[in-house]
Protein backbone atom coordinates (compact mmCIF):
# COMPACT_ATOMS: atom_id res chain seq x y z
CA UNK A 1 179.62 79.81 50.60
CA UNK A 2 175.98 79.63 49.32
CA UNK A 3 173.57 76.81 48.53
CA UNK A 4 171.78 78.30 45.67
CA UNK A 5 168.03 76.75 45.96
CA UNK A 6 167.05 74.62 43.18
CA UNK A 7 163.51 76.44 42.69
CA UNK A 8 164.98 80.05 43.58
CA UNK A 9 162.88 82.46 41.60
CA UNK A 10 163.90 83.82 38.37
CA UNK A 11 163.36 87.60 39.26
CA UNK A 12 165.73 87.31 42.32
CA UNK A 13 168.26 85.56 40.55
CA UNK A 14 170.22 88.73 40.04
CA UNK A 15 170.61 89.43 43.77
CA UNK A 16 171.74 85.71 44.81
CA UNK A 17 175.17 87.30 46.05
CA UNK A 18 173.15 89.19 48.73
CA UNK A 19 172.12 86.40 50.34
CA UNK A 20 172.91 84.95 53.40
CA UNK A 21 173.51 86.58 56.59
CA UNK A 22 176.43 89.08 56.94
CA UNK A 23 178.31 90.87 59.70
CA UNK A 24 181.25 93.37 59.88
CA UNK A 25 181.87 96.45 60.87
CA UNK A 26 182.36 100.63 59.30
CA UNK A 27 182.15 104.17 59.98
CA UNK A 28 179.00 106.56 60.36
CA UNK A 29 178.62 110.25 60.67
CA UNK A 30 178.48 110.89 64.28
CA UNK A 31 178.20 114.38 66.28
CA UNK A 32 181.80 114.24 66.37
CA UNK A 33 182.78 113.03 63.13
CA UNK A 34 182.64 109.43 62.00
CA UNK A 35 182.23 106.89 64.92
CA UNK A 36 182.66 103.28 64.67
CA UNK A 37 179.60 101.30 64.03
CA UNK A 38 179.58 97.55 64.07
CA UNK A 39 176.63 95.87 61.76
CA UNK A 40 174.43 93.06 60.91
CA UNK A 41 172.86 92.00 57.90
CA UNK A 42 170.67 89.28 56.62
CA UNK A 43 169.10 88.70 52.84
CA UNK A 44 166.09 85.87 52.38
CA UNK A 45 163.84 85.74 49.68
CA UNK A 46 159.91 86.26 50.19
CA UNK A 47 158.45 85.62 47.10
CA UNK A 48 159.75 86.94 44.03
CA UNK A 49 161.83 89.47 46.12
CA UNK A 50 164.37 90.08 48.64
CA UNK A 51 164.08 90.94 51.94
CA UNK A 52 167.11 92.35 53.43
CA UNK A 53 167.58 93.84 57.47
CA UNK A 54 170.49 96.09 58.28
CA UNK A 55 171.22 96.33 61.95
CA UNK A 56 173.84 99.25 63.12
CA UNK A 57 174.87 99.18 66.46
CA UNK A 58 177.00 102.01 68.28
CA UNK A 59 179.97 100.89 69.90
CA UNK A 60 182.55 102.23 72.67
CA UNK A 61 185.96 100.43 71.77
CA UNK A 62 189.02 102.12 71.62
CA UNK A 63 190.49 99.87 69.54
CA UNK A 64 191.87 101.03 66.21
CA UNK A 65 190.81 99.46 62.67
CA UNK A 66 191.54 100.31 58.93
CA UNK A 67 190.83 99.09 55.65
CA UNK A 68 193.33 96.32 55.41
CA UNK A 69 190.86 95.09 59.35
CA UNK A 70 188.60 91.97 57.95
CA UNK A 71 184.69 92.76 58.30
CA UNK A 72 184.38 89.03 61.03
CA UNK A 73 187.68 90.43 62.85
CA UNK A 74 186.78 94.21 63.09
CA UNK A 75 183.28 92.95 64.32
CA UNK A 76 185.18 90.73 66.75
CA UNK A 77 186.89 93.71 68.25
CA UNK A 78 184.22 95.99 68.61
CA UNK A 79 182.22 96.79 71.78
CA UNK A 80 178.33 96.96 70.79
CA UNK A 81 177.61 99.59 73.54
CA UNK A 82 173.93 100.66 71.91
CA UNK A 83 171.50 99.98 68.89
CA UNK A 84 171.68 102.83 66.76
CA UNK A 85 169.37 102.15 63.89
CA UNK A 86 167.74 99.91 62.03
CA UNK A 87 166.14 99.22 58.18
CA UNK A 88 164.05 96.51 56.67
CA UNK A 89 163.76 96.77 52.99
CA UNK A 90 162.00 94.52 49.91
CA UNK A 91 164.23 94.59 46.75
CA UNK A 92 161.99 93.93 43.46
CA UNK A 93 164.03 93.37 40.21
CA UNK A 94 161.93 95.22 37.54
CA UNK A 95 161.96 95.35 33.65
CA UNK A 96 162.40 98.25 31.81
CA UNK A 97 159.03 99.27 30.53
CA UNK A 98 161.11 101.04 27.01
CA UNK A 99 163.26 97.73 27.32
CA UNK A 100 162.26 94.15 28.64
CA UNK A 101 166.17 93.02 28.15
CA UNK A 102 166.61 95.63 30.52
CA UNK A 103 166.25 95.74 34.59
CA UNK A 104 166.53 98.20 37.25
CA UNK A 105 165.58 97.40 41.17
CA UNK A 106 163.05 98.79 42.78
CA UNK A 107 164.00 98.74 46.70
CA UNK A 108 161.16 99.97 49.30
CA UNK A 109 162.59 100.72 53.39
CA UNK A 110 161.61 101.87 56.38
CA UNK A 111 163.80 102.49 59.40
CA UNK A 112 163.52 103.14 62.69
CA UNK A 113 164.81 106.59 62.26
CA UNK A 114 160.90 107.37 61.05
CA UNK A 115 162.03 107.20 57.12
CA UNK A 116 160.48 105.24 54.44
CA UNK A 117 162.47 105.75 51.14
CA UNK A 118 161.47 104.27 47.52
CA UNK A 119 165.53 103.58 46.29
CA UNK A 120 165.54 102.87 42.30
CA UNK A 121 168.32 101.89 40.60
CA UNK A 122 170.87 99.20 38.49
CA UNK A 123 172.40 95.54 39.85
CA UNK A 124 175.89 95.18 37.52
CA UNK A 125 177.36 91.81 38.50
CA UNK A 126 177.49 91.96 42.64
CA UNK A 127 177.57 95.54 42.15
CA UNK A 128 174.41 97.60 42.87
CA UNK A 129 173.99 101.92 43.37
CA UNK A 130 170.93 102.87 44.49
CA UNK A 131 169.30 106.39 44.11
CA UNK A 132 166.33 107.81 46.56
CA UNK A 133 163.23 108.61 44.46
CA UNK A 134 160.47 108.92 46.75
CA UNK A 135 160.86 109.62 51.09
CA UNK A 136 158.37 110.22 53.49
CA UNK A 137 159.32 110.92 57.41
CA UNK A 138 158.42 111.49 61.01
CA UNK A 139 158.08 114.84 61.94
CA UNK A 140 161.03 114.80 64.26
CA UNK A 141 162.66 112.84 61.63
CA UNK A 142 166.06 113.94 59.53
CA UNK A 143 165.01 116.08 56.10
CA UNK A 144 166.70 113.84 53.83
CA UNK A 145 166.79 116.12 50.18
CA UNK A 146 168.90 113.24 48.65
CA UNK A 147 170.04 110.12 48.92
CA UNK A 148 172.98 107.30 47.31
CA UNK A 149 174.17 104.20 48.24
CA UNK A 150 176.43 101.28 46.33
CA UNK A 151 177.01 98.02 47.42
CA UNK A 152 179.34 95.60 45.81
CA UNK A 153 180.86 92.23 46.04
CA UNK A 154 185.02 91.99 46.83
CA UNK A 155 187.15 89.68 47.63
CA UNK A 156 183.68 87.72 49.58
CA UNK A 157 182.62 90.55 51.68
CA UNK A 158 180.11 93.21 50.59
CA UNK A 159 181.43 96.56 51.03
CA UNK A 160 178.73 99.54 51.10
CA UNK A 161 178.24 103.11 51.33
CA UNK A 162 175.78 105.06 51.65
CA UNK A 163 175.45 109.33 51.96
CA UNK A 164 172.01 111.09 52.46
CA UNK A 165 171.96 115.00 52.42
CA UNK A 166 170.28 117.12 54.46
CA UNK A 167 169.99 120.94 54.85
CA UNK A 168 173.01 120.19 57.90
CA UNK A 169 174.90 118.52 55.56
CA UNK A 170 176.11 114.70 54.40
CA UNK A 171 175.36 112.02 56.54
CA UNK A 172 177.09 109.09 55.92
CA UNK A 173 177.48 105.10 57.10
CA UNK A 174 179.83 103.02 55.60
CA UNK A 175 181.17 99.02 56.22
CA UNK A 176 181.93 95.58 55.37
CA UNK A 177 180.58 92.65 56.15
CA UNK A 178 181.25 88.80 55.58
CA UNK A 179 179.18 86.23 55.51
CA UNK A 180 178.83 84.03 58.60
CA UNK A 181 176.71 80.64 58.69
CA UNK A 182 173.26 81.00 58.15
CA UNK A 183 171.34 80.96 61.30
CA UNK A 184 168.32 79.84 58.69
CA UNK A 185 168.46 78.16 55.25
CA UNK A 186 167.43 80.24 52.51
CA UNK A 187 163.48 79.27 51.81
CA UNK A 188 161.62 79.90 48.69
CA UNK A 189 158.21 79.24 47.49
CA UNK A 190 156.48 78.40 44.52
CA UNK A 191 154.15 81.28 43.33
CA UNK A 192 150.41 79.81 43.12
CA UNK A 193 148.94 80.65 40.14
CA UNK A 194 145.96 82.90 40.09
């Protein structure tokens, strides 16, 4: 459960499900098809916006989970046997310049695979999709053309997807993940006037 803070700020107030810190577990597109990943992640505020960290770790289980597998028990049964990758984004809740009733998120990342994508899209309830607008990359980097990813609130756990596209074809990571007891209280700030 989550202890909403009394002065939380008013532009973050649509992503208050997010936060918290989460773990579970999911599938990514490995060399051999999808592997099982297990995964970390963790939403504070900073200011008026969210900062959220995604951890993905590889494991080497050879246990066997499906949907009906809970995001704390799949984690639970998974071997971390590596870090795979990681992404630290800020998520901005924006108004519609045509319509101030209107929002849409902004949501700037980088990741250790050498990416930094510019994601715009809609929060619906706990429900969010997310389109790539603007990437740059590493040289060595993957040559993302296109990328989507929805997240949404069920039954207490977030479930996510996400699918970039490259000239080799759809990469893809996908999970759930519960929320555990914070490891830090969610802190917020009064913005100082200018």
């Amino acid at each position: 459960m989550i202890v909403i803070p009394e002065n939380l700020p008013q532009q973050v107030a649509p992503l208050t499900w997010l936060l918290g810190s989460w773990r579970g577990w999911g599938t990514a597109t490995g060399d051999d098809g999808d592997v099982l990943i297990a995964l970390a992640f963790d939403a504070q505020v900073v200011g008026n916006q969210v900062r959220t960290r995604i951890t993905v770790y590889d494991t080497d289980s050879v246990v066997e989970l499906d949907a009906h597998t809970g995001a704390l028990d799949g984690a639970d049964m998974l071997k971390k046997s590596g870090f795979r990758w990681e992404e630290t984004a800020y998520w901005a809740v924006v108004p519609d310049p045509e319509d101030e009733q209107e929002k849409y998120l902004q949501v700037t990342s980088a990741t250790t695979r050498g990416v930094a994508h510019l994601w715009v899209g809609k929060v619906q309830g706990p429900r969010i999709r997310l389109l790539v607008d603007t990437l740059a990359r590493t040289e060595d980097a993957l040559a993302v053309s296109k990328g989507d990813r929805m997240l949404g609130l069920v039954n207490s756990d977030i479930f996510f997807t996400e699918t970039l596209t490259t000239a080799a074809g759809d990469f893809t990571t996908s999970g759930r993940v519960a929320r555990v007891v914070d490891p830090q209280p969610i802190e917020t700030f009064a913005k100082e006037d200018d």
